[in-house]
N, C-alpha and C. Protein backbone atom coordinates (compact mmCIF):
# COMPACT_ATOMS: atom_id res chain seq x y z
N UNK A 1 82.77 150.57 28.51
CA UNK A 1 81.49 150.65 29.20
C UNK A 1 81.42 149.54 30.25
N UNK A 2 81.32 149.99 31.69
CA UNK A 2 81.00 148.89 32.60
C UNK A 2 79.88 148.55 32.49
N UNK A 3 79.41 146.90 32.77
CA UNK A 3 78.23 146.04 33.07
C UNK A 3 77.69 146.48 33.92
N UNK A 4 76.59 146.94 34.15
CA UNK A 4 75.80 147.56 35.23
C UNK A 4 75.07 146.12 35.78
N UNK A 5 75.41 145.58 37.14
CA UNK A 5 74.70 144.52 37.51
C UNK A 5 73.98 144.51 38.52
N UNK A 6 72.42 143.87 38.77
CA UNK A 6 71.19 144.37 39.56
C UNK A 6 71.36 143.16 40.29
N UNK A 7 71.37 142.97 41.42
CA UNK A 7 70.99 141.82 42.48
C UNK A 7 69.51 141.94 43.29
N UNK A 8 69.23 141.01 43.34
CA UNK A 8 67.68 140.69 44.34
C UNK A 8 67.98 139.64 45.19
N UNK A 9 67.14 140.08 46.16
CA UNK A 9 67.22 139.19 47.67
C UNK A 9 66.46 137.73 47.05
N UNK A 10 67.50 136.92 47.69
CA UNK A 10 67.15 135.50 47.36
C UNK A 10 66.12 134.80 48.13
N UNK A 11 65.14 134.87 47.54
CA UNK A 11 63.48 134.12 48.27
C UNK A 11 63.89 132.70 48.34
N UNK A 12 63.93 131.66 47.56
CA UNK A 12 64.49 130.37 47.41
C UNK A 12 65.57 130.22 47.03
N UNK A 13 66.17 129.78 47.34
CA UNK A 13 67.83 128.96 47.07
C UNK A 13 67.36 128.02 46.18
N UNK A 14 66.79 127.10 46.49
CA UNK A 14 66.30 126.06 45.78
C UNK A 14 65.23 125.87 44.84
N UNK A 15 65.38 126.77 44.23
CA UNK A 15 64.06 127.13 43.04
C UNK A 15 65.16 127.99 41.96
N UNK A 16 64.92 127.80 40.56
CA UNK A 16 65.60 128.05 38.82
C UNK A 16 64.69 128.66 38.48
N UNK A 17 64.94 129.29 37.87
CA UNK A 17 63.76 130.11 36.66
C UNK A 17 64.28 129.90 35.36
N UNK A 18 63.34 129.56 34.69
CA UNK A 18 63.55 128.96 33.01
C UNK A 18 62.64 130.18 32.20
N UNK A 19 63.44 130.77 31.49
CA UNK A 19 63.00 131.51 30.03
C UNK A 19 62.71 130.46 28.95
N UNK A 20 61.49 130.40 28.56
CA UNK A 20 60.98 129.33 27.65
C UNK A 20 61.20 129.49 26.22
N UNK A 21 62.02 129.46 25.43
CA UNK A 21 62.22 129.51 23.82
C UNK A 21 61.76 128.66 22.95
N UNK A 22 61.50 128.43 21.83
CA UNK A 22 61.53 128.29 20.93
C UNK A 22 62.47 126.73 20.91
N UNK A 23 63.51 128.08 20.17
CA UNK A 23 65.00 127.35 20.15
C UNK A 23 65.58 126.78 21.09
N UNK A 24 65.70 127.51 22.52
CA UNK A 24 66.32 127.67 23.45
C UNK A 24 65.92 128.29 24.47
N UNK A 25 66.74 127.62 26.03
CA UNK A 25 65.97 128.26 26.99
C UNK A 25 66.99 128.59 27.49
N UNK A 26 67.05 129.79 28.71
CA UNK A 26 67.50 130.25 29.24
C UNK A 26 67.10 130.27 30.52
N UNK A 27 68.84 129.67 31.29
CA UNK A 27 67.72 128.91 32.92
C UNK A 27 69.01 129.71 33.88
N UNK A 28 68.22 130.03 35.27
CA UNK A 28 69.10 130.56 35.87
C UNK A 28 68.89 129.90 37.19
N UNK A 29 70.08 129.61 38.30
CA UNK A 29 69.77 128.62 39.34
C UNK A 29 69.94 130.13 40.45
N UNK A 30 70.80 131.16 39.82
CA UNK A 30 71.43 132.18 40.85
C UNK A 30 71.92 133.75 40.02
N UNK A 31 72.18 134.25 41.00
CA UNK A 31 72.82 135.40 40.02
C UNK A 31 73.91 136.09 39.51
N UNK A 32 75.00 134.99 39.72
CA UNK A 32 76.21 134.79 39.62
C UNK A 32 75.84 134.39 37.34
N UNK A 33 77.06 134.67 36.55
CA UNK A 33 77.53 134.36 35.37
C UNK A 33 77.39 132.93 35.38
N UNK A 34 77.86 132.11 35.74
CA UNK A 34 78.52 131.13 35.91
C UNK A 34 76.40 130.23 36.46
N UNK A 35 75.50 130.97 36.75
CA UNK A 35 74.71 130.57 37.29
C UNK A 35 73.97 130.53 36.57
N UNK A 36 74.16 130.76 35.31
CA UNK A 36 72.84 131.18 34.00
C UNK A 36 73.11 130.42 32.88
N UNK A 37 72.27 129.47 32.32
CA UNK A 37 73.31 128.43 30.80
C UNK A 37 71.92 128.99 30.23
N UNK A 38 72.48 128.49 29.06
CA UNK A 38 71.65 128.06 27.90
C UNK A 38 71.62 126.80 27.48
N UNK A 39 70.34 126.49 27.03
CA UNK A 39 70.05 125.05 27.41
C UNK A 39 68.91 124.54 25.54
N UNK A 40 69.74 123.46 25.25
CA UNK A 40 68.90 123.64 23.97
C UNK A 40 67.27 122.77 23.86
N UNK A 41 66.39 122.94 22.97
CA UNK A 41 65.11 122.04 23.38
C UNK A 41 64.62 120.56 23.21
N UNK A 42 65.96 120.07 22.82
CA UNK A 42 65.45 118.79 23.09
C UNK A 42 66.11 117.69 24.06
N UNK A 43 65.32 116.51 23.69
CA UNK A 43 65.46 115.37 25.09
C UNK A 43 66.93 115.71 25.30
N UNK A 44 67.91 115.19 24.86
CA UNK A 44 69.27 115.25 25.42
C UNK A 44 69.82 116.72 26.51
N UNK A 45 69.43 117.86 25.88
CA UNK A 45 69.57 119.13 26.37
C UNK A 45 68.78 119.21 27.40
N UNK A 46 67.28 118.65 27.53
CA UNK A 46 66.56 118.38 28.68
C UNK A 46 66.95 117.69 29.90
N UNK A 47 67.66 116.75 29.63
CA UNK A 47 68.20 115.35 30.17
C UNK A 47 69.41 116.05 30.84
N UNK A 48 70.29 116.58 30.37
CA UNK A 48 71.55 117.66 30.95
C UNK A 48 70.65 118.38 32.11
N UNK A 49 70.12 119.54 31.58
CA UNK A 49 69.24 120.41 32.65
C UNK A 49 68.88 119.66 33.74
N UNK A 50 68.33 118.58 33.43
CA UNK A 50 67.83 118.06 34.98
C UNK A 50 68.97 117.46 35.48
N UNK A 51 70.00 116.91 34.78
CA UNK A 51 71.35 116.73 35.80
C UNK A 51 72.11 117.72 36.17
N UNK A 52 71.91 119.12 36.10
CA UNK A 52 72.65 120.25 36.51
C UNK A 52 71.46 120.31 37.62
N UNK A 53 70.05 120.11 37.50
CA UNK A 53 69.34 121.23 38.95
C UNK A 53 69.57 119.98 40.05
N UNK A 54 69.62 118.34 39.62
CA UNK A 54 69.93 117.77 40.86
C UNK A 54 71.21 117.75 41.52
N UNK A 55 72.14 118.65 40.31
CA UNK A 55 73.75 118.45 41.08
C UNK A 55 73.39 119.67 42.37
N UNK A 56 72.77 120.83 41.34
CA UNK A 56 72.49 122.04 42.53
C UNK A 56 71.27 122.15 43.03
N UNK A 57 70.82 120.95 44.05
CA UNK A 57 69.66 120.74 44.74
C UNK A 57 68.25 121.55 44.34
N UNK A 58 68.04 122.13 42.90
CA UNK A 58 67.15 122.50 42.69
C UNK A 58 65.90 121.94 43.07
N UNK A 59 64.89 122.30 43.67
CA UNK A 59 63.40 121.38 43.69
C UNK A 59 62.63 122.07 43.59
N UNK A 60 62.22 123.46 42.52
CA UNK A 60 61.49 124.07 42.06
C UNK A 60 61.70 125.14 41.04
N UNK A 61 60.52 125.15 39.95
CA UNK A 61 61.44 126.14 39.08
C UNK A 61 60.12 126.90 38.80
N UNK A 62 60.56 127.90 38.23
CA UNK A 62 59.19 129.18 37.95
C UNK A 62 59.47 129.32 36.16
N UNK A 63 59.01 128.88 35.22
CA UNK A 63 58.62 129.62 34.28
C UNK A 63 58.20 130.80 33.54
N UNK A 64 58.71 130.92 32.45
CA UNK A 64 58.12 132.47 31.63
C UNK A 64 58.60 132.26 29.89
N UNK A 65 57.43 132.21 29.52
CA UNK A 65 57.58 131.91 27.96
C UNK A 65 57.02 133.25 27.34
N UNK A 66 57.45 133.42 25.74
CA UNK A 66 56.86 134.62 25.77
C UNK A 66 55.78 134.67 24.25
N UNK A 67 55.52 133.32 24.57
CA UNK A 67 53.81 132.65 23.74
C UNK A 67 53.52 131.41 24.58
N UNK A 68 51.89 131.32 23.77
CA UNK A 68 51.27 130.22 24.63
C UNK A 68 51.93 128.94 24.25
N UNK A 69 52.02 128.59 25.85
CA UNK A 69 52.12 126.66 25.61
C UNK A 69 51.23 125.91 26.37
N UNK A 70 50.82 124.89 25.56
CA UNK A 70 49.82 124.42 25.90
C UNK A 70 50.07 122.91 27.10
């Protein structure tokens, strides 16, 4: 079975989108494999994430959790 893969026109270069977990988040800088980690929830795993979006000039990110946070 081939991977069926969907691309969208890139509005910001410089903007991530973070899937908000629990456990774990799921952050994407692009739409490349290689552009999507998983990222675990605490300080250290936090502390990584923000040294991956300043390696890739990130300076904005969009959120989506799928319960309330306060």
């Amino acid at each position: 079975m081939m991977k069926k893969t969907i691309s969208m026109e890139v509005i910001n270069s410089k903007c991530a989108g973070i899937d908000v977990g629990s456990r774990s988040h799921f952050v994407a800088i692009g739409q490349q494999d290689d552009q999507v980690c998983e990222y675990g929830v605490y300080a250290q795993d936090l502390d990584l994430l923000c040294k991956w979006f300043v390696r890739e000039n990130i300076e904005s990110v969009a959120m989506e959790s799928t319960r309330n946070y306060w």
